[in-house]
PDB file of N, CA and C in Angstrom:
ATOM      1  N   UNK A   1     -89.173  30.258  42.204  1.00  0.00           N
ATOM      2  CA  UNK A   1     -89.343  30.179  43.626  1.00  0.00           C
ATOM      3  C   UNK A   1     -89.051  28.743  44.065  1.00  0.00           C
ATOM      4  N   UNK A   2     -88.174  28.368  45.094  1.00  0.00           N
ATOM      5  CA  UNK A   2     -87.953  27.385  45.576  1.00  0.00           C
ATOM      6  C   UNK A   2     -89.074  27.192  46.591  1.00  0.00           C
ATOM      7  N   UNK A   3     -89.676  25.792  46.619  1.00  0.00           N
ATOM      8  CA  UNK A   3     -90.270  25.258  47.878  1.00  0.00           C
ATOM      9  C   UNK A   3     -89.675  23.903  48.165  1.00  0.00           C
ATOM     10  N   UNK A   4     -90.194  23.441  49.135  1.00  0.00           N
ATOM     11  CA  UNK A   4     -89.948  21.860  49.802  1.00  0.00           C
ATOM     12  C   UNK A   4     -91.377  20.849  49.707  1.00  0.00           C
ATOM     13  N   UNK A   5     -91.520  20.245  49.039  1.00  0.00           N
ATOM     14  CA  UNK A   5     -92.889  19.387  48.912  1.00  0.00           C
ATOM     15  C   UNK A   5     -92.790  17.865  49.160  1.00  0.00           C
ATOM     16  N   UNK A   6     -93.809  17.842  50.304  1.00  0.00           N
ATOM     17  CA  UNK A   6     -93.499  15.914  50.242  1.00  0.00           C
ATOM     18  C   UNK A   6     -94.861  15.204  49.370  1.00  0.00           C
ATOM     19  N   UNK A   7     -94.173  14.740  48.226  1.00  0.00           N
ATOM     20  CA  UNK A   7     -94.791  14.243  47.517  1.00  0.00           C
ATOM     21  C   UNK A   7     -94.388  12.844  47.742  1.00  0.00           C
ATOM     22  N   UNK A   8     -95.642  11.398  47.457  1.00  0.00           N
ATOM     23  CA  UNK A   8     -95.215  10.424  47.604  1.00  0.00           C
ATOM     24  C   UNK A   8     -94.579   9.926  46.247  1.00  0.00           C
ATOM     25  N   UNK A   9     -93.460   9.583  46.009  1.00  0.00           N
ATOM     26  CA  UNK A   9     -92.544   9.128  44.810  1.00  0.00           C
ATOM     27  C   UNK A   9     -93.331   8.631  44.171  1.00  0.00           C
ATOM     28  N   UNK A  10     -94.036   7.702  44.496  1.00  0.00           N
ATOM     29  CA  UNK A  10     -94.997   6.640  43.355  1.00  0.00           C
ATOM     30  C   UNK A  10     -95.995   7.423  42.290  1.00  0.00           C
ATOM     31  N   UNK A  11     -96.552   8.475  43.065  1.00  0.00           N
ATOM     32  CA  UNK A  11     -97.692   9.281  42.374  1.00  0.00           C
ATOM     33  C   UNK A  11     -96.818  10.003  41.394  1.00  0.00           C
ATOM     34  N   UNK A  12     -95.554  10.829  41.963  1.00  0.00           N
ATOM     35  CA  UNK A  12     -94.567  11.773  41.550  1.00  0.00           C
ATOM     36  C   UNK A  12     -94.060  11.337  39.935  1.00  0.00           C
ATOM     37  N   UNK A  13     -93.991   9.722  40.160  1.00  0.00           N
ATOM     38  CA  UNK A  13     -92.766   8.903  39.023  1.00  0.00           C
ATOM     39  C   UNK A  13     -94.035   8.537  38.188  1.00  0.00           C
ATOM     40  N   UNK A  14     -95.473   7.569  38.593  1.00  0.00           N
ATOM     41  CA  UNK A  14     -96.582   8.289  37.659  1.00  0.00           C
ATOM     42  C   UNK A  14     -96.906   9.078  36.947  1.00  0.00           C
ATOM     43  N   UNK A  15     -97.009  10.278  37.393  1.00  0.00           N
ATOM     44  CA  UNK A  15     -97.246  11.594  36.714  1.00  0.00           C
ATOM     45  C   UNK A  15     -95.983  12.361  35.745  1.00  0.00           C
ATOM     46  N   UNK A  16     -95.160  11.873  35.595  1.00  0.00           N
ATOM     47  CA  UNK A  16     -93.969  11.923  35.224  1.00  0.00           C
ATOM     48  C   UNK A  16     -94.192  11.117  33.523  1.00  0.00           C
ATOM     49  N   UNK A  17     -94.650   9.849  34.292  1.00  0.00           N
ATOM     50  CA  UNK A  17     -94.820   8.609  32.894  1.00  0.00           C
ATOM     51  C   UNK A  17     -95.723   9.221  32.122  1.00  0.00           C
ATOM     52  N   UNK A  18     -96.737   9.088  32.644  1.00  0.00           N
ATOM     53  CA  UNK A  18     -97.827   9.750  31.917  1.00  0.00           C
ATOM     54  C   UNK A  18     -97.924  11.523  30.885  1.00  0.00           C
ATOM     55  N   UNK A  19     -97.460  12.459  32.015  1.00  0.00           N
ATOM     56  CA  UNK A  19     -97.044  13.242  30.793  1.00  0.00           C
ATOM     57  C   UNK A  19     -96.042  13.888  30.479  1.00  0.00           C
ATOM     58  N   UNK A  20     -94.987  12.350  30.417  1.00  0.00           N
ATOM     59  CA  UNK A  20     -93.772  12.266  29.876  1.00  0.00           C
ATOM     60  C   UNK A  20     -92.784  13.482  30.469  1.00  0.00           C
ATOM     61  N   UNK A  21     -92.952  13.891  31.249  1.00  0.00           N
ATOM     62  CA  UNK A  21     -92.343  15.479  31.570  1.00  0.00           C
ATOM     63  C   UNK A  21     -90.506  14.687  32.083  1.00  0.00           C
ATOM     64  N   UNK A  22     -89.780  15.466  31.685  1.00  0.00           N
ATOM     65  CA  UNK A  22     -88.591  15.058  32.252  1.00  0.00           C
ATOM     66  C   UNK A  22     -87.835  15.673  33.660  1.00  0.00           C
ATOM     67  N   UNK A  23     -88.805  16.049  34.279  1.00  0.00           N
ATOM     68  CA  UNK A  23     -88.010  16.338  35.278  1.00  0.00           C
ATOM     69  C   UNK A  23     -89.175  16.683  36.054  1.00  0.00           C
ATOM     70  N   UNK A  24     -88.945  16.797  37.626  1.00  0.00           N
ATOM     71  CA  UNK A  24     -90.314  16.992  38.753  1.00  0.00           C
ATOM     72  C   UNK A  24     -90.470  18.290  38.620  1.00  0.00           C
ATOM     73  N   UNK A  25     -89.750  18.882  38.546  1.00  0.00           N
ATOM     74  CA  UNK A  25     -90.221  20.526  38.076  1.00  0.00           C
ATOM     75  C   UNK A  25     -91.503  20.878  36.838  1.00  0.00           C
ATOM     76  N   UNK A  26     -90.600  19.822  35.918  1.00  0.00           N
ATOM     77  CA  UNK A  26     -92.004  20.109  34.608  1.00  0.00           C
ATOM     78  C   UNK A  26     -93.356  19.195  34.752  1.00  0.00           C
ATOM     79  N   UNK A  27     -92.849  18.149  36.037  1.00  0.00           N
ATOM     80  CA  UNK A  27     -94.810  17.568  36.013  1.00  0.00           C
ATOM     81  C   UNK A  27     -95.332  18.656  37.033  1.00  0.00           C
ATOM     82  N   UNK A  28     -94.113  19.542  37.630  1.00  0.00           N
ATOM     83  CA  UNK A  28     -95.418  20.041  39.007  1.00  0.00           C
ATOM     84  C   UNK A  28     -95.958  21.389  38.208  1.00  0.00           C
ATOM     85  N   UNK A  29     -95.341  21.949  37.040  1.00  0.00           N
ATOM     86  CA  UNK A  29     -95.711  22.850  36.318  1.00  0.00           C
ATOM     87  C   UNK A  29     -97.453  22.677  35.604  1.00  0.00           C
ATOM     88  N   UNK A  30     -96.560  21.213  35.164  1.00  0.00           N
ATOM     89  CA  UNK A  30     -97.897  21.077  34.085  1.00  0.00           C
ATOM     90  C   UNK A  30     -98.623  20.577  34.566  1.00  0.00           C
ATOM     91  N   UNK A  31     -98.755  20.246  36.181  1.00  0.00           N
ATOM     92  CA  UNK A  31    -100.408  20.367  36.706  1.00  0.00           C
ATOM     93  C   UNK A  31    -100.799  21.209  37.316  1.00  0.00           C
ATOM     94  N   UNK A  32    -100.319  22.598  38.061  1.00  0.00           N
ATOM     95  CA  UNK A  32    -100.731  23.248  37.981  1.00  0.00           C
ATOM     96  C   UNK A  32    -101.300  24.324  37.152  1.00  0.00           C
ATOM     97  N   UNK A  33    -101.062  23.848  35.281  1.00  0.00           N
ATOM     98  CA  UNK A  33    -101.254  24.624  34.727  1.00  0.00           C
ATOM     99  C   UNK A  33    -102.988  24.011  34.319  1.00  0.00           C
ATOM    100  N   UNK A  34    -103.049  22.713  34.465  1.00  0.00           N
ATOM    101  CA  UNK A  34    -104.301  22.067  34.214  1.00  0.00           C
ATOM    102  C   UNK A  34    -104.744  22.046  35.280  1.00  0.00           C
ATOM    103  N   UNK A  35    -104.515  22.553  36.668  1.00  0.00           N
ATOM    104  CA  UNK A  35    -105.840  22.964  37.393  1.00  0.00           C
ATOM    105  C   UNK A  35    -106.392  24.025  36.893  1.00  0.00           C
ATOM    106  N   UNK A  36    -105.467  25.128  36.859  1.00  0.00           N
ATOM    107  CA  UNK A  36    -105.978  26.290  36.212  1.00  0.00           C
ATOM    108  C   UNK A  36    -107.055  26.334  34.930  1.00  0.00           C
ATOM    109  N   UNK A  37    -106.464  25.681  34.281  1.00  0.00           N
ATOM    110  CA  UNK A  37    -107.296  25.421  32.871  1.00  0.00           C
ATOM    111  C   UNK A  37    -108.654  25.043  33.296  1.00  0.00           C
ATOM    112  N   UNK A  38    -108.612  23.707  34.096  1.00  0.00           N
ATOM    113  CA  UNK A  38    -110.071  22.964  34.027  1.00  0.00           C
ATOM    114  C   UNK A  38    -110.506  24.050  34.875  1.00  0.00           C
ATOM    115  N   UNK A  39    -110.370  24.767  36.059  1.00  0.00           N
ATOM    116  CA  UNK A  39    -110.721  25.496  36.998  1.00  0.00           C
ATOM    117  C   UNK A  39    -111.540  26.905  35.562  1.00  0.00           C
ATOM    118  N   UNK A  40    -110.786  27.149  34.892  1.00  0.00           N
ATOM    119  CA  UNK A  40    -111.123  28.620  33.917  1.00  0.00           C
ATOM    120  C   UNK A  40    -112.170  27.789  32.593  1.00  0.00           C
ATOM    121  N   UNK A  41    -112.011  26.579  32.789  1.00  0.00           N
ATOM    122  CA  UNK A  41    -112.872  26.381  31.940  1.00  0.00           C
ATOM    123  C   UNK A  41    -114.651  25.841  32.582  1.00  0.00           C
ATOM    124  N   UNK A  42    -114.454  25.478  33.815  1.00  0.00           N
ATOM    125  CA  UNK A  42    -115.655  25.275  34.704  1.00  0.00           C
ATOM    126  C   UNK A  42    -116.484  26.785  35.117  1.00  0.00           C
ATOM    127  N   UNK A  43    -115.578  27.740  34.977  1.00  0.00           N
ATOM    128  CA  UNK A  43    -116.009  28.827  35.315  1.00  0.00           C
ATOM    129  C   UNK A  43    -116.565  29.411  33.873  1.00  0.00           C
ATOM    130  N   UNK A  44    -116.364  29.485  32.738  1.00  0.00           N
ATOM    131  CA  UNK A  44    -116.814  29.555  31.691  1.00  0.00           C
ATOM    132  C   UNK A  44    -117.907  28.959  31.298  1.00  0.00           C
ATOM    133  N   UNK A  45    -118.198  27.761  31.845  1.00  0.00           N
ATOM    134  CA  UNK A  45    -119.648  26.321  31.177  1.00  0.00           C
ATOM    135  C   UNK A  45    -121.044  26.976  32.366  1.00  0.00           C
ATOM    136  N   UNK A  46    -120.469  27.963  33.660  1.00  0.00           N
ATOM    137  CA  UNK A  46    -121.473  27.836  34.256  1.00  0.00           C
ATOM    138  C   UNK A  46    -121.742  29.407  33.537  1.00  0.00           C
ATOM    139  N   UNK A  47    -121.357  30.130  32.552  1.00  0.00           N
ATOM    140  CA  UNK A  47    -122.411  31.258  31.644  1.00  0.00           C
ATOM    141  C   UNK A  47    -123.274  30.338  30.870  1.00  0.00           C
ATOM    142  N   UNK A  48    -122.924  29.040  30.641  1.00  0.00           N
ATOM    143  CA  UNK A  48    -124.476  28.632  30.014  1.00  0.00           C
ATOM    144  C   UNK A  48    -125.493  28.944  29.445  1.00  0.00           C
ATOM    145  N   UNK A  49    -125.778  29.466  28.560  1.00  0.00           N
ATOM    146  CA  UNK A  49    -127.073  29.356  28.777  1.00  0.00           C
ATOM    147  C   UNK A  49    -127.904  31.168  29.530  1.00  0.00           C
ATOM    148  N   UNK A  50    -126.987  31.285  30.093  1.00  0.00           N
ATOM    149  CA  UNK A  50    -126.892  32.851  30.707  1.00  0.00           C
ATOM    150  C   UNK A  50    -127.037  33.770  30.030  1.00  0.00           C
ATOM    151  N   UNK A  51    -126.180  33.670  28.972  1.00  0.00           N
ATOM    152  CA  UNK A  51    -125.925  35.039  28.106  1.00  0.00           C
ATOM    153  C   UNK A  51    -126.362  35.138  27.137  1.00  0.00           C
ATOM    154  N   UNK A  52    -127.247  36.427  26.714  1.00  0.00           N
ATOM    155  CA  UNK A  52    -127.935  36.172  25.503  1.00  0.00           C
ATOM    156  C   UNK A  52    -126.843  36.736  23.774  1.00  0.00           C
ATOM    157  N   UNK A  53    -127.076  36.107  23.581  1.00  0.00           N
ATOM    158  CA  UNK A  53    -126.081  36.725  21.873  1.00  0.00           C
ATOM    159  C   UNK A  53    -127.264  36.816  21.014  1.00  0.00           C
ATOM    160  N   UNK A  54    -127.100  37.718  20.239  1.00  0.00           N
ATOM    161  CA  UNK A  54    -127.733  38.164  19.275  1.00  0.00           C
ATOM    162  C   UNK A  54    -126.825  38.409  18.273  1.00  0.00           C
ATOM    163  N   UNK A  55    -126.386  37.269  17.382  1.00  0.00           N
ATOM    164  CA  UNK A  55    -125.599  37.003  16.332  1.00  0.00           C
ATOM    165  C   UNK A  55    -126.306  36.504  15.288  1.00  0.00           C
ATOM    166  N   UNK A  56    -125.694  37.396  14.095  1.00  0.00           N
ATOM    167  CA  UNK A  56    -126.079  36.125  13.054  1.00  0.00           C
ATOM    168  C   UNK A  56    -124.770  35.676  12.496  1.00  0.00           C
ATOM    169  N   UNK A  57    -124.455  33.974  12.632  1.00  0.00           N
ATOM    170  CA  UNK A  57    -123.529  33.843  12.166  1.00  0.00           C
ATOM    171  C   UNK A  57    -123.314  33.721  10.615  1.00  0.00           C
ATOM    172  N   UNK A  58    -124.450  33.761  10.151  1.00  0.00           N
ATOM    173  CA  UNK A  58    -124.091  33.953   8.399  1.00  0.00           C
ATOM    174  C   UNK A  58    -123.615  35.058   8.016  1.00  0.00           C
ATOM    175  N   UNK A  59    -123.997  36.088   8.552  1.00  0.00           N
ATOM    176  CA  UNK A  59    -123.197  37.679   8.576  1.00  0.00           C
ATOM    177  C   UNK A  59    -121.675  37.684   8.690  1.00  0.00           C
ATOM    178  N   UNK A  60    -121.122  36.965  10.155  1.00  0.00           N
ATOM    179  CA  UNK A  60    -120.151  37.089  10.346  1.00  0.00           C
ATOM    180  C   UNK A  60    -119.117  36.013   9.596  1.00  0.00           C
ATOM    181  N   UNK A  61    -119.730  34.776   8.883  1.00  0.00           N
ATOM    182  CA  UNK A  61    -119.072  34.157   8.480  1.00  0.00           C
ATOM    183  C   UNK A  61    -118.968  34.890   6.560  1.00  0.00           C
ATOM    184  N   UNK A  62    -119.618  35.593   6.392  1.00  0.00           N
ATOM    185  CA  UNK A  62    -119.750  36.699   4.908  1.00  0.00           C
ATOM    186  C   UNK A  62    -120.294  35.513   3.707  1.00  0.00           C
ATOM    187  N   UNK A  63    -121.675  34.967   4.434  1.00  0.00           N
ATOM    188  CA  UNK A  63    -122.414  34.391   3.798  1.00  0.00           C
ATOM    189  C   UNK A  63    -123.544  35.172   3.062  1.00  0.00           C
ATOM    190  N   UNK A  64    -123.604  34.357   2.154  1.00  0.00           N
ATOM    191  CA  UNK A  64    -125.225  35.366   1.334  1.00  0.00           C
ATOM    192  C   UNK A  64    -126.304  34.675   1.105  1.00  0.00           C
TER     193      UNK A  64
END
């Protein structure tokens, strides 16, 4: 999908350095893929504590 984005160059050529991406296509990829991430992983930390498991992990690891 094509869009039009005004990004300010400085942040753009930053984010570029940093994770090395070669082209503005692959830094705007790979931060939207790490919002997602941190976003799916914030949503995961708030089961906390929530959920009860009833594991034994010596079982599942085929301890005796």
């Amino acid at each position: 999908m094509r869009t039009t984005l005004d990004i300010p160059e400085g942040l753009l050529s930053e984010a570029m350095k940093v994770t090395q991406a070669r082209t503005k296509t692959e830094v705007i990829k790979f931060a939207l893929e790490n919002i997602i991430q941190k976003n799916k992983l914030q949503e995961l930390k708030n089961y906390r504590g929530k959920i009860k498991l009833d594991i034994n992990l010596d079982i599942l690891r085929n301890r005796h």
